[in-house]
C-alpha atoms as a PDB file:
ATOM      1  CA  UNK A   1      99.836 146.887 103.359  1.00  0.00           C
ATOM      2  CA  UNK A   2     102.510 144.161 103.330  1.00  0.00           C
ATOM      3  CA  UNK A   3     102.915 142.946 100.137  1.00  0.00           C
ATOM      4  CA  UNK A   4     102.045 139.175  99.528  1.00  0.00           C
ATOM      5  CA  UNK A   5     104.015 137.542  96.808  1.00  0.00           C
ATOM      6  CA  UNK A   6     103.080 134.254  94.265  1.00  0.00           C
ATOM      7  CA  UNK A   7     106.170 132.590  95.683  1.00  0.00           C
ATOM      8  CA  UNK A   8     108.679 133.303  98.138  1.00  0.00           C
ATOM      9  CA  UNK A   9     112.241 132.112  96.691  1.00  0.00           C
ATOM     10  CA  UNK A  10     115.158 131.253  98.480  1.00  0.00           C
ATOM     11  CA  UNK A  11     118.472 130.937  98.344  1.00  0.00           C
ATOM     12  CA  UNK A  12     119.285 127.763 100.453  1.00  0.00           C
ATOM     13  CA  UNK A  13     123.182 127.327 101.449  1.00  0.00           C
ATOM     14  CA  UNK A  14     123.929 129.860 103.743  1.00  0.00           C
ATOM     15  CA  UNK A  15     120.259 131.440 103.854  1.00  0.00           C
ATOM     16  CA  UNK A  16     118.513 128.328 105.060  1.00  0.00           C
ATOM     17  CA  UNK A  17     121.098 125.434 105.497  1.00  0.00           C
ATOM     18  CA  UNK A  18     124.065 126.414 108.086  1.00  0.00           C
ATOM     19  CA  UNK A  19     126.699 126.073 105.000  1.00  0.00           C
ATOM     20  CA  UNK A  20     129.747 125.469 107.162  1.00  0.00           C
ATOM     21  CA  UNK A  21     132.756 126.289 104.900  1.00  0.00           C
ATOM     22  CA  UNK A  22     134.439 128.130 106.853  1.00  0.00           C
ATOM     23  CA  UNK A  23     134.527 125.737 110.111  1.00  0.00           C
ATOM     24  CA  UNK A  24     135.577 123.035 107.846  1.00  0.00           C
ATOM     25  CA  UNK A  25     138.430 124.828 106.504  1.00  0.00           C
ATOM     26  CA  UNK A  26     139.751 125.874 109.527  1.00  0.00           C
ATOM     27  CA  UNK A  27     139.850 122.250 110.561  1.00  0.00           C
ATOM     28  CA  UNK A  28     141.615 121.303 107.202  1.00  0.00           C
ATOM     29  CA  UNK A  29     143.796 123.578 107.274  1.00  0.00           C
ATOM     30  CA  UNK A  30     145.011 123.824 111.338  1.00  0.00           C
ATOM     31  CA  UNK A  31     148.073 122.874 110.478  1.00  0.00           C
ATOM     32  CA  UNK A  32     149.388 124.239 107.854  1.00  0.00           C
ATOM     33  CA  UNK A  33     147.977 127.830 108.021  1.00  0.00           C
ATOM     34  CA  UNK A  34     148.647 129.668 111.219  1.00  0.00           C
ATOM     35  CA  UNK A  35     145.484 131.242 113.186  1.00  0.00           C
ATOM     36  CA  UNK A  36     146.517 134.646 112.090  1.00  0.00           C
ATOM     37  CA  UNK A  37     146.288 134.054 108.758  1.00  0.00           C
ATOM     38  CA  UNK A  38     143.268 132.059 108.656  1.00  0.00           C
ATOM     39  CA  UNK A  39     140.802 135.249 108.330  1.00  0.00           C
ATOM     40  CA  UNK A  40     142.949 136.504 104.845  1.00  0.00           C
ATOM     41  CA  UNK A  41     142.440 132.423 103.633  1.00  0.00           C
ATOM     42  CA  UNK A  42     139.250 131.888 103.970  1.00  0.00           C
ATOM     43  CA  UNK A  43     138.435 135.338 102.371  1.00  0.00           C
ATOM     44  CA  UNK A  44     140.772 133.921  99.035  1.00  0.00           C
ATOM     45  CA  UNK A  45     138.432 130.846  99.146  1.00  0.00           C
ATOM     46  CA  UNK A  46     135.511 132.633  99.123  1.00  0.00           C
ATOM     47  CA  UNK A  47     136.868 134.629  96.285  1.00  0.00           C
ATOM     48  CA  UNK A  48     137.810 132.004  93.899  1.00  0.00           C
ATOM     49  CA  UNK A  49     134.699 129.901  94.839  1.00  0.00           C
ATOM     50  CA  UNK A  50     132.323 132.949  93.722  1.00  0.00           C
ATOM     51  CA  UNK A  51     134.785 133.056  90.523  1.00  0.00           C
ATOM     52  CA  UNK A  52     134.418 129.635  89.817  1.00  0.00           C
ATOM     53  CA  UNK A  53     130.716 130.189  89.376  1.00  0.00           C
ATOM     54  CA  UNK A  54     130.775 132.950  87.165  1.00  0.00           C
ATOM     55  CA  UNK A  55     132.234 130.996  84.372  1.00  0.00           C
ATOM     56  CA  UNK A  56     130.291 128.396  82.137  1.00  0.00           C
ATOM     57  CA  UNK A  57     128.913 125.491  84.183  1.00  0.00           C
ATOM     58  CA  UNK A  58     130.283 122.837  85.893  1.00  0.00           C
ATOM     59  CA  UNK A  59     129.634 120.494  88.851  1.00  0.00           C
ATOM     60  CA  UNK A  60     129.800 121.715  92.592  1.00  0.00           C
ATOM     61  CA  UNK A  61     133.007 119.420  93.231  1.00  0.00           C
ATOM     62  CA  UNK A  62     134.837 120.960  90.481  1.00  0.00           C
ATOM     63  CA  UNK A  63     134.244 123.965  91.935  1.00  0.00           C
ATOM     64  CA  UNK A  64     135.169 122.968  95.316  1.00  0.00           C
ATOM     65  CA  UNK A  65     138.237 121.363  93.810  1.00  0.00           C
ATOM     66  CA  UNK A  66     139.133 124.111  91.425  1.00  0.00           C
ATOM     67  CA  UNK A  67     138.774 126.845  93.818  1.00  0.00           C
ATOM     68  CA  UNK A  68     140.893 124.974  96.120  1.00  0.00           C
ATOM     69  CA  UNK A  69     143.502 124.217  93.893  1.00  0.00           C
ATOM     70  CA  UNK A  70     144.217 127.659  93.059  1.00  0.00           C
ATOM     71  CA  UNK A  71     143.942 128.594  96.812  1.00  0.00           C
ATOM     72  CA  UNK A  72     146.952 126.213  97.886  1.00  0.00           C
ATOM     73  CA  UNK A  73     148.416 127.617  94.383  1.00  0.00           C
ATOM     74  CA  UNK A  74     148.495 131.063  96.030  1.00  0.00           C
ATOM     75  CA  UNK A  75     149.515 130.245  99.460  1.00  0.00           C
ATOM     76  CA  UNK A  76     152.042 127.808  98.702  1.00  0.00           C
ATOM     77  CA  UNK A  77     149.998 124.676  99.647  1.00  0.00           C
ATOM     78  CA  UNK A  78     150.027 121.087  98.637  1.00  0.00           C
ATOM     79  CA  UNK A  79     146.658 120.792  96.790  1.00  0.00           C
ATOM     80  CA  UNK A  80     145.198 117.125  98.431  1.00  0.00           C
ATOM     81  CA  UNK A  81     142.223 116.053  96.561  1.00  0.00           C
ATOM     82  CA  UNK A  82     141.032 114.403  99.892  1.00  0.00           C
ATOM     83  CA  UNK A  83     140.684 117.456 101.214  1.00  0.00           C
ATOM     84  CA  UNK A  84     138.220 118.791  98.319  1.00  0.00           C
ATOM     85  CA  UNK A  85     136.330 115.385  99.010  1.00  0.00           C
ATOM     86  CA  UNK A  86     135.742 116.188 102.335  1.00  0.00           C
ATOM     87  CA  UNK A  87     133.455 119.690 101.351  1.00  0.00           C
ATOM     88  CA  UNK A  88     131.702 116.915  98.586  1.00  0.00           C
ATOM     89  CA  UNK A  89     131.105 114.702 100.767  1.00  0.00           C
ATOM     90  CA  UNK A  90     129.972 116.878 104.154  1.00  0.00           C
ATOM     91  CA  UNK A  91     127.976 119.405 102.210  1.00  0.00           C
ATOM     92  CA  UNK A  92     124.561 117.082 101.849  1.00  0.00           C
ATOM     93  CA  UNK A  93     124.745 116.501 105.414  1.00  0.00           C
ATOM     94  CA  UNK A  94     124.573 119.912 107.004  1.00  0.00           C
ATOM     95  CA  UNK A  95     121.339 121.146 108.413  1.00  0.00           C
ATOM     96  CA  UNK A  96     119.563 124.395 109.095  1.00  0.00           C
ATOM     97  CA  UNK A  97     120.392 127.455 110.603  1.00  0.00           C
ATOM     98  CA  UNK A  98     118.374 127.187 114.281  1.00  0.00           C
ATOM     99  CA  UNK A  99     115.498 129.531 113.356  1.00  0.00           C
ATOM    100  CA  UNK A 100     114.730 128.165 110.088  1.00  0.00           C
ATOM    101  CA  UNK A 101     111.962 125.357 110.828  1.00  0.00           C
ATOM    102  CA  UNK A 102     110.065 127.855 112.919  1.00  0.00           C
ATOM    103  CA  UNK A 103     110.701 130.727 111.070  1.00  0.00           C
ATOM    104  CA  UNK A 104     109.006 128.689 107.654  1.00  0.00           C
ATOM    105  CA  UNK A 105     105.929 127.036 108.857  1.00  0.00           C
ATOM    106  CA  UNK A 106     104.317 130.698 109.765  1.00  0.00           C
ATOM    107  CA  UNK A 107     104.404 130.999 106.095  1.00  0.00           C
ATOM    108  CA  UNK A 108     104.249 128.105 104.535  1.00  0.00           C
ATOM    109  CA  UNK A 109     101.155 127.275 104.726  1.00  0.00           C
ATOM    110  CA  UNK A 110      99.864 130.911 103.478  1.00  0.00           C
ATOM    111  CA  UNK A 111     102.622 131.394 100.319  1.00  0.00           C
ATOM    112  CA  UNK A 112     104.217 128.406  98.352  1.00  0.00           C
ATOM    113  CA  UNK A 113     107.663 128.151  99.291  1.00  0.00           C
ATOM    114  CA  UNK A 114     110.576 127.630  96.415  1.00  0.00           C
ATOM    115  CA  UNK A 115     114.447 127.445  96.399  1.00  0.00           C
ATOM    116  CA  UNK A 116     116.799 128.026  93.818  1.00  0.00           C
ATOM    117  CA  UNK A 117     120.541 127.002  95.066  1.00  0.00           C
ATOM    118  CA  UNK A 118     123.452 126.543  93.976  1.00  0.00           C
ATOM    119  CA  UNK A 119     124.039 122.710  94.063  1.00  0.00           C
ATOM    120  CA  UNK A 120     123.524 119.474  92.517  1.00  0.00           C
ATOM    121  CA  UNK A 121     120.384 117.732  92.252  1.00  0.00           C
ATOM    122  CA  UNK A 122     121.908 114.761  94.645  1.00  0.00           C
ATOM    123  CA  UNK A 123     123.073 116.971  96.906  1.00  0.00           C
ATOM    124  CA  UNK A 124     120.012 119.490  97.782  1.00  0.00           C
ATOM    125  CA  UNK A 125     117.772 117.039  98.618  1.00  0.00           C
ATOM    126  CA  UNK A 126     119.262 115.658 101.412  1.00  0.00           C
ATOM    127  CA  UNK A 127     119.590 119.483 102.862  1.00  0.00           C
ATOM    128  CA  UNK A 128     115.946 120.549 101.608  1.00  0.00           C
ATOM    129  CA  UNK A 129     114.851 117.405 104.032  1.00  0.00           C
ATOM    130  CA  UNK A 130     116.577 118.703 107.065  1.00  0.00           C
ATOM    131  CA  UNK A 131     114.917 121.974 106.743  1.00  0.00           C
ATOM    132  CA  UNK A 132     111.412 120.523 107.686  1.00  0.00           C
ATOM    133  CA  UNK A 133     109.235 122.664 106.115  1.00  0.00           C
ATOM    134  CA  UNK A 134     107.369 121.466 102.396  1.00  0.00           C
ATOM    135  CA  UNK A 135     108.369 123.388  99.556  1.00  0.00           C
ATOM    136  CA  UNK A 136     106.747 123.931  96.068  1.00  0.00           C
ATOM    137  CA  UNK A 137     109.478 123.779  94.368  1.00  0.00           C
ATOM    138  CA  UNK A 138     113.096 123.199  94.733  1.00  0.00           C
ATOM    139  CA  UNK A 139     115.597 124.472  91.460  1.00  0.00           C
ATOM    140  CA  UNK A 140     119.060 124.492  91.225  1.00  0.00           C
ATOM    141  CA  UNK A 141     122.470 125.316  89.385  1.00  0.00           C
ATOM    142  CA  UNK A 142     122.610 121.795  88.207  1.00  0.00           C
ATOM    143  CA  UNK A 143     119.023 122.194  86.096  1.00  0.00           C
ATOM    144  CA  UNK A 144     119.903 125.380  84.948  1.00  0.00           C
ATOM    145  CA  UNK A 145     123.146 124.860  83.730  1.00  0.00           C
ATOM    146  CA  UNK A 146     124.310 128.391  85.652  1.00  0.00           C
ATOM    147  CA  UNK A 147     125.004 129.488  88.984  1.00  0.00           C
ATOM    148  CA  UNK A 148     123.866 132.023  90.935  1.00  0.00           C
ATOM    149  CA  UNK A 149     124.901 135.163  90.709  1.00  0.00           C
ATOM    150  CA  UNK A 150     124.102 134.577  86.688  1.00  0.00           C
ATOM    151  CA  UNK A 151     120.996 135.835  85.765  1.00  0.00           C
ATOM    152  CA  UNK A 152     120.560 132.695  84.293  1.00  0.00           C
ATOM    153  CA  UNK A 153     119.896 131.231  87.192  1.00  0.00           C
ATOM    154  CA  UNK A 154     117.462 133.348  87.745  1.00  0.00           C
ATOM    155  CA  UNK A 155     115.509 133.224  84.632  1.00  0.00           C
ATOM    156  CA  UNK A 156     115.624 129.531  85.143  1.00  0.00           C
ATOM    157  CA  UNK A 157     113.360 129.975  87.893  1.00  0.00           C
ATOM    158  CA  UNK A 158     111.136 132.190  87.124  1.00  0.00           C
ATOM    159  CA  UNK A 159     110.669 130.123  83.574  1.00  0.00           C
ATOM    160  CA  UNK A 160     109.683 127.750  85.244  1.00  0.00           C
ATOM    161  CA  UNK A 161     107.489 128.503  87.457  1.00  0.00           C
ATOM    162  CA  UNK A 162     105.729 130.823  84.669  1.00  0.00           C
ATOM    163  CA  UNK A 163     105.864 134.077  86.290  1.00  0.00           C
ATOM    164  CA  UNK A 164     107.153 137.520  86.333  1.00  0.00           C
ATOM    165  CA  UNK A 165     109.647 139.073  88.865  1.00  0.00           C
ATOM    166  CA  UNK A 166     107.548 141.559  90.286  1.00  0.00           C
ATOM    167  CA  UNK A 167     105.572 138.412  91.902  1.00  0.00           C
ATOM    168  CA  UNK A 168     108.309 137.084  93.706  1.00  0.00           C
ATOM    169  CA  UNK A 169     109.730 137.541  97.345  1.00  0.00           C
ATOM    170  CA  UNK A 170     113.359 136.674  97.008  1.00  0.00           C
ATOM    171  CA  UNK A 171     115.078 135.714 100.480  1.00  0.00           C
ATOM    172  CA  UNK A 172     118.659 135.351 100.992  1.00  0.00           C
ATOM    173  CA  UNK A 173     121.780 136.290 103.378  1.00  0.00           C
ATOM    174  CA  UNK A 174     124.006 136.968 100.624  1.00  0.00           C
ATOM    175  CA  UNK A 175     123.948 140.360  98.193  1.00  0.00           C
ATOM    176  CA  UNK A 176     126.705 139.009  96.005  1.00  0.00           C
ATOM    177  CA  UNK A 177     125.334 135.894  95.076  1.00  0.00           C
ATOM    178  CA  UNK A 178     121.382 136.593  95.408  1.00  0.00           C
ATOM    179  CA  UNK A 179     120.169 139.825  95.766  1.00  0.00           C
ATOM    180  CA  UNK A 180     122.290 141.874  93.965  1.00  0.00           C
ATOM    181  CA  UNK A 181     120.955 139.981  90.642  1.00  0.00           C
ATOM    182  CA  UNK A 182     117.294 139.554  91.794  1.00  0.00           C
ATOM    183  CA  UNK A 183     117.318 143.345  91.782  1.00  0.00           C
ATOM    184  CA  UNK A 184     119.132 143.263  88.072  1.00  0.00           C
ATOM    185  CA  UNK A 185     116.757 140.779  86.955  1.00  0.00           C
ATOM    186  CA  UNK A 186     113.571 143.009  88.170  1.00  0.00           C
ATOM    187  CA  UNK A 187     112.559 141.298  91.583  1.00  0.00           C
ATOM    188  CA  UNK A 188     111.752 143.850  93.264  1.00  0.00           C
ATOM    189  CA  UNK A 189     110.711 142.368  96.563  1.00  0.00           C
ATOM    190  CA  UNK A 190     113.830 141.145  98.681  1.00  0.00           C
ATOM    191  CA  UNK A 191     114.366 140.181 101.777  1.00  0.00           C
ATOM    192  CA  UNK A 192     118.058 140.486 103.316  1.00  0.00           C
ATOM    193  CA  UNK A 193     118.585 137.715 106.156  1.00  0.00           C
ATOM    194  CA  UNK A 194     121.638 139.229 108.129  1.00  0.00           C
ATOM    195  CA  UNK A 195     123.565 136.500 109.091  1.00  0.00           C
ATOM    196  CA  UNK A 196     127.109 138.332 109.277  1.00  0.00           C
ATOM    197  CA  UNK A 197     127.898 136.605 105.796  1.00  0.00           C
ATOM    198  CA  UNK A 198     128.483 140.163 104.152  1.00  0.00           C
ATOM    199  CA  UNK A 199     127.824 143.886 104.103  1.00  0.00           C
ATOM    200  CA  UNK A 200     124.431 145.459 102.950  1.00  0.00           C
ATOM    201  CA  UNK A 201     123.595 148.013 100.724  1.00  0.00           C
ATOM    202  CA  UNK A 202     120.489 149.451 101.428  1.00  0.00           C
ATOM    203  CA  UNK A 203     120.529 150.865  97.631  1.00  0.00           C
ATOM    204  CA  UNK A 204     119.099 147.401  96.515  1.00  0.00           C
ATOM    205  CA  UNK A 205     115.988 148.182  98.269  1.00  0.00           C
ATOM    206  CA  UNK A 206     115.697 144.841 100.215  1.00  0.00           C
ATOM    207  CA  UNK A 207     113.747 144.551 103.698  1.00  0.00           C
ATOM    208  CA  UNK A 208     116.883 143.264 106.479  1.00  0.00           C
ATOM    209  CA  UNK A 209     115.591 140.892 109.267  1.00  0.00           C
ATOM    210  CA  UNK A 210     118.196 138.802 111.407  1.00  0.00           C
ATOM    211  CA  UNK A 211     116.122 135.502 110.731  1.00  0.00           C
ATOM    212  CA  UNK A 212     113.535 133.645 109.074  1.00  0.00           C
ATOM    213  CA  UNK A 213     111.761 133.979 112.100  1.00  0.00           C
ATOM    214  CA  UNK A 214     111.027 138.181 110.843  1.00  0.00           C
ATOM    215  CA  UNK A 215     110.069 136.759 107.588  1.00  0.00           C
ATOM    216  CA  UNK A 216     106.243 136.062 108.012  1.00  0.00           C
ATOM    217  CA  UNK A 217     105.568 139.591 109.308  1.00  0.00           C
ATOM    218  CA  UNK A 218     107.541 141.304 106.123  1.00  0.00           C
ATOM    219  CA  UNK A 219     104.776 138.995 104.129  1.00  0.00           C
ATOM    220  CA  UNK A 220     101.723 140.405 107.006  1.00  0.00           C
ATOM    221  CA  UNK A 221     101.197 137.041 107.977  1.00  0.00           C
END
């Protein structure tokens, strides 16, 4: 029997939202980094944004900037703050992965819905609106003064909405940033969205689908 959770929780950028980091930077930086080398840059971005998060917390666009700073400090690149404004300031606007809308209203109206992302209460709304599907509740890095992959995150959420871990389905593409501490934290219901974003590791004891679309028959709806 398919197990039916209090909540399903997701993460939103990237999960959800079609977070579009990497076609950004690739249009940033088409210039000054040559195609070959684009692959190795984006992969130091994505390393200094996730270790950007793992210290005490701070906005999104000091992230952004921060990360980026030290990225142009590796490869030799004029840091422009114009070009960190241009993540701020195209982030709210990006909407959902194609499947998404569909995918949530065969559950939503069965399971409450919640996210927990890492943003800033200005900026998630704007996303959370594009999805088109109503959610319960909608947390973030901002409120609980930690980003994911802290388990403080975590707790924040499931404070909050005043229950345990074992009655959660957590959803997310990412193991790094989601599921690799929902399973630390005791969820033990998770749901792997394969969206090419990074291996699996089947040892975390997730359910894989390739979209939200597989998500209401992992819940038996």
């Amino acid at each position: 029997m398919a197990f039916r959770p209090k909540y399903i929780t997701f993460d939103c950028y990237g999960t959800l939202t079609h977070y579009q980091v990497g076609e950004l930077t690739r249009e940033i930086y088409a210039d000054r980094v040559a195609a070959e080398r684009m692959e190795p840059f984006l992969a130091d971005f994505t390393a200094y944004r996730l270790d950007e998060v793992l210290g005490p917390w701070q906005p999104l666009d000091d992230v952004i900037r921060n990360a980026l700073r030290r990225l142009c400090k590796k490869w030799k690149l004029q840091y422009l703050d114009a070009d960190a404004q241009r993540y701020c300031d195209a982030i709210p606007t990006w909407g959902p992965h194609a499947d998404v809308s569909a995918g949530l209203a065969k559950v939503a109206k069965e399971i409450p819905l919640v996210i927990l992302s890492n943003a800033m209460d200005h900026q998630i709304q704007q996303n959370v609106a594009l999805l088109g599907a109503p959610f319960h509740r909608v947390y973030t890095a901002q409120q609980a003064q930690a980003y994911k992959p802290r388990l403080q995150a975590f707790e924040y959420m499931i404070d909050s909405l005043g229950c345990n871990p074992e009655d959660l389905l957590h959803v997310s593409s990412s193991l790094r940033y989601d599921l690799m501490s929902a399973d630390d934290i005791g969820i033990k219901h998770k749901v792997f969205v394969n969206r090419g974003h990074g291996p699996g590791n089947s040892a975390y004891g997730y359910t894989e689908i390739a979209d939200i679309g597989g998500l209401a028959g992992v819940v038996g709806l």
